[in-house]
N, C-alpha and C. Protein backbone atom coordinates (compact mmCIF):
# COMPACT_ATOMS: atom_id res chain seq x y z
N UNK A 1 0.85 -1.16 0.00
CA UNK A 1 0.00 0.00 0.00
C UNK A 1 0.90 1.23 0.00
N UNK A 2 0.92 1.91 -0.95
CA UNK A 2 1.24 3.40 -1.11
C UNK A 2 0.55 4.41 -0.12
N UNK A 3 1.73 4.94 0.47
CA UNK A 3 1.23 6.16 1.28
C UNK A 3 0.92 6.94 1.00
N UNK A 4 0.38 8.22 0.94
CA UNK A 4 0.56 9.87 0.26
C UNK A 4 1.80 10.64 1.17
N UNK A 5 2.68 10.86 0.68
CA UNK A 5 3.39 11.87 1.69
C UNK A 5 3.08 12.91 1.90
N UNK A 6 3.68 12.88 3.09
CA UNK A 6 3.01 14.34 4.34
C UNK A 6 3.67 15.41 3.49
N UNK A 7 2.44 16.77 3.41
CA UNK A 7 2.65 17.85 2.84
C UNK A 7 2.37 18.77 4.16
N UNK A 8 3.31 18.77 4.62
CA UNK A 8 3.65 19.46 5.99
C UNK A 8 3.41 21.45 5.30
N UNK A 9 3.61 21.33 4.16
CA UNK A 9 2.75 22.76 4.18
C UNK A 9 1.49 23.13 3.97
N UNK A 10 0.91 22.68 4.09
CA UNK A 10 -0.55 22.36 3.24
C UNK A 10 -0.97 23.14 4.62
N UNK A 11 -2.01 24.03 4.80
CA UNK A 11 -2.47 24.80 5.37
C UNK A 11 -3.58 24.11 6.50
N UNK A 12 -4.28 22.78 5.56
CA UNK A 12 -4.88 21.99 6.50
C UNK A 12 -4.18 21.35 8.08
N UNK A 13 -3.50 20.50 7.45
CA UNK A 13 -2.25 20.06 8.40
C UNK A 13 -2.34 21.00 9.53
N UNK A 14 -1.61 22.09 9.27
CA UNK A 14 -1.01 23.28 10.22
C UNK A 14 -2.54 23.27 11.33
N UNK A 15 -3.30 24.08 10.38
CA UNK A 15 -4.87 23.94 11.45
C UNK A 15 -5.56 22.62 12.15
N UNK A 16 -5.25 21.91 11.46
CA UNK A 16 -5.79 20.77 12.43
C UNK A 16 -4.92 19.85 13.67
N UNK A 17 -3.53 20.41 13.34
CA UNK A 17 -2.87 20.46 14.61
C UNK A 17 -2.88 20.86 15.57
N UNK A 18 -3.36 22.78 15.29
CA UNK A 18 -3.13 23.82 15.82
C UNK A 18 -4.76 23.56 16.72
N UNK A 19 -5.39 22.89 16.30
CA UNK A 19 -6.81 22.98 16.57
C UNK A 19 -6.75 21.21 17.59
N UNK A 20 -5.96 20.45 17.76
CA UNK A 20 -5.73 19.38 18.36
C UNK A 20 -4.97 19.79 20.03
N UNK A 21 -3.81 20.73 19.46
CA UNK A 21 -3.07 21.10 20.19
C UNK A 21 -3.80 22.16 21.35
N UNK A 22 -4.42 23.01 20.67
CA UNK A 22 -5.87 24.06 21.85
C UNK A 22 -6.62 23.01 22.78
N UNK A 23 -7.27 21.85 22.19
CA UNK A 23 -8.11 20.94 22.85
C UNK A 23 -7.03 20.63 24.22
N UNK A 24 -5.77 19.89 23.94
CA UNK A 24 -5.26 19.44 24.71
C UNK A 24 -4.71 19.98 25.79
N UNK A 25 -4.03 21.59 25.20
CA UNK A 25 -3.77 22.09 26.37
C UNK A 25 -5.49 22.67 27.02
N UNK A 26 -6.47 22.93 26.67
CA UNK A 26 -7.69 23.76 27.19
C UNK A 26 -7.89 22.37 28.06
N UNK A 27 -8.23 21.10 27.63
CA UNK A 27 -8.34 20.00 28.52
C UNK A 27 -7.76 19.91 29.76
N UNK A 28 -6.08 20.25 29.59
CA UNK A 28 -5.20 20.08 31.03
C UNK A 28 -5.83 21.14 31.79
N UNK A 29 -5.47 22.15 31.33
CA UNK A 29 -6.17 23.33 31.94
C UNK A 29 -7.18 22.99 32.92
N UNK A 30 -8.10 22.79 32.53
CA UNK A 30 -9.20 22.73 33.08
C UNK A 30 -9.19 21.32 33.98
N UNK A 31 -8.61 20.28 33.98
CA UNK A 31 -8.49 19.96 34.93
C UNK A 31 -7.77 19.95 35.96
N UNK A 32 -6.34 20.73 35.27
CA UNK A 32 -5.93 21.32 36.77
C UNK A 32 -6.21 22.61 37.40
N UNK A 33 -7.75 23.10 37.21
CA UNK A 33 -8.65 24.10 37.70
C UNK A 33 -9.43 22.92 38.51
N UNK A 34 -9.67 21.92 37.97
CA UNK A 34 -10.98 20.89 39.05
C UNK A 34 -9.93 20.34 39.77
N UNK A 35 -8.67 19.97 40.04
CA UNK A 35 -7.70 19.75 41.05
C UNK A 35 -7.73 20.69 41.92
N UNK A 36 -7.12 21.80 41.73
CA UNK A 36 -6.99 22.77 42.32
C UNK A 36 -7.71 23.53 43.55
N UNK A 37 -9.02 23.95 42.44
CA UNK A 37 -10.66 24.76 43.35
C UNK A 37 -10.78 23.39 44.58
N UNK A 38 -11.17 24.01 45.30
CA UNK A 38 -11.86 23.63 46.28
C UNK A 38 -13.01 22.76 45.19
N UNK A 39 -13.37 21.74 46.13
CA UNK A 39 -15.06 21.33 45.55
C UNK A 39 -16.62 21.41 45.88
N UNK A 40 -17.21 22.08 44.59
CA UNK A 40 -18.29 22.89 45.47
C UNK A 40 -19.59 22.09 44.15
N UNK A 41 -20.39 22.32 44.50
CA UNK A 41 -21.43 22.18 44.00
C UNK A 41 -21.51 21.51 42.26
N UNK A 42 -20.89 23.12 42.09
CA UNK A 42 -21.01 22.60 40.31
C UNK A 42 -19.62 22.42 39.75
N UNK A 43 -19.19 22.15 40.42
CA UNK A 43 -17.39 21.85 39.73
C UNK A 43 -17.43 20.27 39.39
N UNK A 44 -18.52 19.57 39.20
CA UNK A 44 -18.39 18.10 38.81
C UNK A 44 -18.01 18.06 36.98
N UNK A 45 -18.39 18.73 36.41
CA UNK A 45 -18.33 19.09 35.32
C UNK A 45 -17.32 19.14 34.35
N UNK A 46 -16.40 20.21 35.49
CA UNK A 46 -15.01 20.16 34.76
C UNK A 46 -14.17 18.88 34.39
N UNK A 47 -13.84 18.04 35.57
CA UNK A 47 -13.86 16.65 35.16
C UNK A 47 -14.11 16.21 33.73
N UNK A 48 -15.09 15.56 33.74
CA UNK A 48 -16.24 15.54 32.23
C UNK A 48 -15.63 16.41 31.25
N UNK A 49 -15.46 17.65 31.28
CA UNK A 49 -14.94 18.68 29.88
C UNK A 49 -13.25 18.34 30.05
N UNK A 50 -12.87 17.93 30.88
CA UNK A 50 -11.44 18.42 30.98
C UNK A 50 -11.22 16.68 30.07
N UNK A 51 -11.35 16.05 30.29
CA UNK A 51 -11.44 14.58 29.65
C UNK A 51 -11.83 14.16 28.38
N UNK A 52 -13.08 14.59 28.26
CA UNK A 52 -13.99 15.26 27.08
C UNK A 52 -12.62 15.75 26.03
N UNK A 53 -11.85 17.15 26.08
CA UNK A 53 -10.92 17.50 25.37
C UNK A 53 -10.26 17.40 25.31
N UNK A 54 -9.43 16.16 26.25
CA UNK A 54 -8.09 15.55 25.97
C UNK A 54 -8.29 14.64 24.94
N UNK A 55 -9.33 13.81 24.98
CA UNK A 55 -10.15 12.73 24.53
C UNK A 55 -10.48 12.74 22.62
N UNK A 56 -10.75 14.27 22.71
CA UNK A 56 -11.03 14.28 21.09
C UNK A 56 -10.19 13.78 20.24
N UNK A 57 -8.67 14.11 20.37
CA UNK A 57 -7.70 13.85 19.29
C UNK A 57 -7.34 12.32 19.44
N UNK A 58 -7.34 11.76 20.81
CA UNK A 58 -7.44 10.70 20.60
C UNK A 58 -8.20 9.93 20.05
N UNK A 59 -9.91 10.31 20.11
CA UNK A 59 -10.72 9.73 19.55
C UNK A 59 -10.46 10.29 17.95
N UNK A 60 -10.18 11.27 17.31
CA UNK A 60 -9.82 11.01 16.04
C UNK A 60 -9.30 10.46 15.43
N UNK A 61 -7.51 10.22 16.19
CA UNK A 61 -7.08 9.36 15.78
C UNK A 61 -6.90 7.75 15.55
N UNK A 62 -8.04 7.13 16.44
CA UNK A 62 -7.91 6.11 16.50
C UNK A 62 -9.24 5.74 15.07
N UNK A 63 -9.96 6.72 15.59
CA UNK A 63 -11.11 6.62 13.80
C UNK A 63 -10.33 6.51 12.83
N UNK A 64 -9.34 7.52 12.75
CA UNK A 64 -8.53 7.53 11.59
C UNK A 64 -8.22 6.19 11.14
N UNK A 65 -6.89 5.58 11.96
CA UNK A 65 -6.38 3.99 11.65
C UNK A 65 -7.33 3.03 11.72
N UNK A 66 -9.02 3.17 12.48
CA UNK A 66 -9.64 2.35 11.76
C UNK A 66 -10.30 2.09 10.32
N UNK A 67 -10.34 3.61 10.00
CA UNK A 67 -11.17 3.37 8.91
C UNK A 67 -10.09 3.08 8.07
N UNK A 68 -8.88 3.56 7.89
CA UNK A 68 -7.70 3.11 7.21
C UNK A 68 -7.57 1.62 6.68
N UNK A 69 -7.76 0.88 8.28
CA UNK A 69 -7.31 -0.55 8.28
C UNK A 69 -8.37 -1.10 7.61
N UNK A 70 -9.75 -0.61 8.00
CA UNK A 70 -10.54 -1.38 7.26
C UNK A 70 -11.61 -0.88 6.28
N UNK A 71 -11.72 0.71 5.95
CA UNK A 71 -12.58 0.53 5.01
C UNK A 71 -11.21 1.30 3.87
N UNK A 72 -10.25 1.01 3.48
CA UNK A 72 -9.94 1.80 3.10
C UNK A 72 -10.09 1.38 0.98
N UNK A 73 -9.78 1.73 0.02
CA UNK A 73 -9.92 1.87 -1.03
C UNK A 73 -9.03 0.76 -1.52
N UNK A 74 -7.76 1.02 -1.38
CA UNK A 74 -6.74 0.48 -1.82
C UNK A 74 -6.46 -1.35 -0.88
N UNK A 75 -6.14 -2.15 -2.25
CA UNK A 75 -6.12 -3.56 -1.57
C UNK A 75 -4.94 -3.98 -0.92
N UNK A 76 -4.33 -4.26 0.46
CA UNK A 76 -3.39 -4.49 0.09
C UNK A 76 -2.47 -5.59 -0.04
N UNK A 77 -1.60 -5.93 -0.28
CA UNK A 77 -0.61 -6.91 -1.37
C UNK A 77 -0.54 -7.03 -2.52
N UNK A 78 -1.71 -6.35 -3.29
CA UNK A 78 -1.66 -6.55 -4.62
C UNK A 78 -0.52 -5.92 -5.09
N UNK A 79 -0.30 -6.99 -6.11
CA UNK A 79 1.65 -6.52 -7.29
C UNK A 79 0.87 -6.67 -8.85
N UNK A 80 1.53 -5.58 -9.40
CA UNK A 80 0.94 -5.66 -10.88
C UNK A 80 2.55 -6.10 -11.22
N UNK A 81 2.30 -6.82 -12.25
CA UNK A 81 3.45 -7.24 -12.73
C UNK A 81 3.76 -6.35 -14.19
N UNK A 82 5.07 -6.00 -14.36
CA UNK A 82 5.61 -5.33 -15.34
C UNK A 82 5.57 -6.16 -16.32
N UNK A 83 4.58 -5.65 -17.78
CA UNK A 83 4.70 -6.31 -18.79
C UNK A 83 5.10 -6.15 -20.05
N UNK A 84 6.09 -4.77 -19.88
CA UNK A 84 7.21 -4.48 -20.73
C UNK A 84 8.53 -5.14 -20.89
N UNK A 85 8.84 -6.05 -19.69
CA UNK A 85 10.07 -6.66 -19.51
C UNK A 85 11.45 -5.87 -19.26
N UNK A 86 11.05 -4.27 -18.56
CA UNK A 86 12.00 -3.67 -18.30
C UNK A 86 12.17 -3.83 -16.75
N UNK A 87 13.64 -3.79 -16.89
CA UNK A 87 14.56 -4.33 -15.10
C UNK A 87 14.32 -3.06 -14.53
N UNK A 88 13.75 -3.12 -13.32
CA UNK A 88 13.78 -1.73 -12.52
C UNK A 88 15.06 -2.40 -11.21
N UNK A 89 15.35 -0.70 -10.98
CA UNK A 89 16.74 -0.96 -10.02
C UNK A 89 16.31 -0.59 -8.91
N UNK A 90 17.05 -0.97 -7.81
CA UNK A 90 16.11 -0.77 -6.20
C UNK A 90 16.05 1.05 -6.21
N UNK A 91 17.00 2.11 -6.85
CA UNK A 91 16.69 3.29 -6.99
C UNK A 91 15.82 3.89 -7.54
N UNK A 92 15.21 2.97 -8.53
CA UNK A 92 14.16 3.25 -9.54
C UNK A 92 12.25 3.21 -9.18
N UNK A 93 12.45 2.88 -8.13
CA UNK A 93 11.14 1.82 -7.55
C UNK A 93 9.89 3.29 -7.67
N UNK A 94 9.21 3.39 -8.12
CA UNK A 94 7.86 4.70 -8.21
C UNK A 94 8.51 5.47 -9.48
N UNK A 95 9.44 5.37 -10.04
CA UNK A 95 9.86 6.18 -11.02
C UNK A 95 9.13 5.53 -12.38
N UNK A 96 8.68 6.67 -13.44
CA UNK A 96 7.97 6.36 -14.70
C UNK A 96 8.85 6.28 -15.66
């Protein structure tokens, strides 16, 4: 199976890091605000949110490698065999 390589400039990338990375620190945050405070009434919550947004990127990523593993497009092991009869060299391997 062919990968796509990472286009580490691609504007998506950058934001959906940048937008992984907010969750995680806003998550800690907030639960070391429900450590911290005293416990009163309605501070059960934070808990719940602070977990809640650590939780997202993990839960993305694990969607991710499932749907990868199993619904993904591409079969894999399949080999097409070259039926020009030209020798490719281990440097050559994706080259046209």
């Amino acid at each position: 199976m062919s990968l796509a390589p990472c286009k580490s400039g691609n504007i998506c990338f950058w934001f959906i890091t940048f937008v992984f990375l907010l969750l995680i620190v806003a998550g800690g945050a907030i639960l070391v605000i429900y450590i911290t405070f005293p416990e009163t009434e309605g501070s059960g919550w934070l808990a719940v949110a602070g977990i809640v947004l650590i939780g997202v990127p993990w839960l993305f990523w694990i969607m991710a490698c499932l749907y990868r593993a199993f619904f993904s497009c591409q079969k894999l092991g399949a080999v097409v065999p070259l039926s020009t009869g030209v020798e490719i060299k281990s440097g050559d391997v994706g080259a046209s």
